[in-house]
Protein backbone atom coordinates (compact mmCIF):
# COMPACT_ATOMS: atom_id res chain seq x y z
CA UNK A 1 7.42 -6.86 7.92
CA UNK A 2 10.95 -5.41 7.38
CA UNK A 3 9.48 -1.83 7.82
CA UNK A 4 8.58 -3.18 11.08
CA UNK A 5 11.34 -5.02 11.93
CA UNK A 6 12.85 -1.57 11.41
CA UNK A 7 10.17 0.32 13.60
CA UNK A 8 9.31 2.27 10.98
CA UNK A 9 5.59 1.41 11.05
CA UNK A 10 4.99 1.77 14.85
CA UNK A 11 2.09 3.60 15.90
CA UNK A 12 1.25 4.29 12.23
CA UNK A 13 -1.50 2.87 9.83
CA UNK A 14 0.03 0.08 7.69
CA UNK A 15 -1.10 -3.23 5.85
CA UNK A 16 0.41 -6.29 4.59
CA UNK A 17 -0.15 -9.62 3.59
CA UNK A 18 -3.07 -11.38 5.01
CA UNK A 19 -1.09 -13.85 6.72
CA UNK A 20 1.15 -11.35 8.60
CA UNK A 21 -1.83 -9.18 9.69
CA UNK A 22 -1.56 -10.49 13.31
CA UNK A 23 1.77 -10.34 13.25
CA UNK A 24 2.10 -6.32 12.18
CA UNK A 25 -0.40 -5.04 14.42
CA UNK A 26 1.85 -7.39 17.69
CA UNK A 27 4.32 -4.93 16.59
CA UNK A 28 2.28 -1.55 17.38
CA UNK A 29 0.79 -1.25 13.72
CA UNK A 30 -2.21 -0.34 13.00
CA UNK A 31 -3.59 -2.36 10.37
CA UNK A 32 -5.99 -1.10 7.64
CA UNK A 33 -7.31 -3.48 5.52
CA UNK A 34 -7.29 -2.03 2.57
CA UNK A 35 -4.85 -3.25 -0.58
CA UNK A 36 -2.70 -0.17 -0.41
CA UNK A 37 -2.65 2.12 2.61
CA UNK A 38 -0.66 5.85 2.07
CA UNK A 39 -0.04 7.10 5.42
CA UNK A 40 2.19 10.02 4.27
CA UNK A 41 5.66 9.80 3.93
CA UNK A 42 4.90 5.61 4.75
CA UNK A 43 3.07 3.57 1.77
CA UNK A 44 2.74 -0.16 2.37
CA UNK A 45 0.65 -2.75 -0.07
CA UNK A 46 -1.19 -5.61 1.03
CA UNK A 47 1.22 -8.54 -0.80
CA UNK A 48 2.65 -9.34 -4.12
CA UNK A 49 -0.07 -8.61 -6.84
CA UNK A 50 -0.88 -5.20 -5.06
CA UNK A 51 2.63 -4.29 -5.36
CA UNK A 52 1.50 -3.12 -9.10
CA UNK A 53 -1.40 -1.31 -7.43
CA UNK A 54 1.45 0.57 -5.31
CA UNK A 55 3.19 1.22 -8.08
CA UNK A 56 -0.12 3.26 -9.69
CA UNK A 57 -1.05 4.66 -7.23
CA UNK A 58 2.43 5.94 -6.05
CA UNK A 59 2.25 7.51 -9.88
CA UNK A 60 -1.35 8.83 -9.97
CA UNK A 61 -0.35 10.86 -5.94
CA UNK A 62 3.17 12.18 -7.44
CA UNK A 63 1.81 12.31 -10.89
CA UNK A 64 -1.82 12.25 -11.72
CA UNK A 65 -4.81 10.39 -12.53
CA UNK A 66 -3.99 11.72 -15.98
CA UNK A 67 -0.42 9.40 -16.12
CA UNK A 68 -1.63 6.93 -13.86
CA UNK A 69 -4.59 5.64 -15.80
CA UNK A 70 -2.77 5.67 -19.29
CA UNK A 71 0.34 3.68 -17.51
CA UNK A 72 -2.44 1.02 -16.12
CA UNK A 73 -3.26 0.54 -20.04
CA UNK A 74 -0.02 0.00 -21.03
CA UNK A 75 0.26 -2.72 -18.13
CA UNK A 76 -2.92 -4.13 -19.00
CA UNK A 77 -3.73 -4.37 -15.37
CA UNK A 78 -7.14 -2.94 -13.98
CA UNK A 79 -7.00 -1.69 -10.92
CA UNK A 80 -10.07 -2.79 -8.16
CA UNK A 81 -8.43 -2.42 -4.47
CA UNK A 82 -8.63 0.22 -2.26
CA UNK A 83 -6.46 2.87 -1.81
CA UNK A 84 -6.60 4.27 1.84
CA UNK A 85 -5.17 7.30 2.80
CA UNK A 86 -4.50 8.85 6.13
């Protein structure tokens, strides 16, 4: 919501917490419901626990699978949302 308190996610595919849904898209979002949504230079996660599944994924697109997948390992975290990507 501070991205969009910024206008930073106007007219662009974003998500958030479920209980700010409404409120993002009454701000010209479009919301995806996915648990991370990459929309280019713009990468928004759908609350607190997907903010590790941000974190991987933002790895695994600047990265690789191949450092991505040992790094969920080490965190002992297995990841099961969706990634969607514009």
């Amino acid at each position: 919501m501070v991205l969009s308190a910024a206008r930073l996610t106007r007219g662009r595919n974003a998500t958030t917490h479920s209980g700010a849904k409404a409120d993002l898209a009454a701000r010209g979002t479009t919301v995806i419901d996915a648990r991370v949504v990459d929309d280019g230079d713009l990468i928004t996660g759908a609350g607190i626990t997907s903010g590790l599944e941000v974190a991987l994924w933002l790895v695994e697109r600047f990265v690789g699978a191949q450092a991505a997948q040992p790094a969920e390992n080490v965190l002992e975290y297995e990841r099961g949302g969706t990634v969607w990507r514009s």
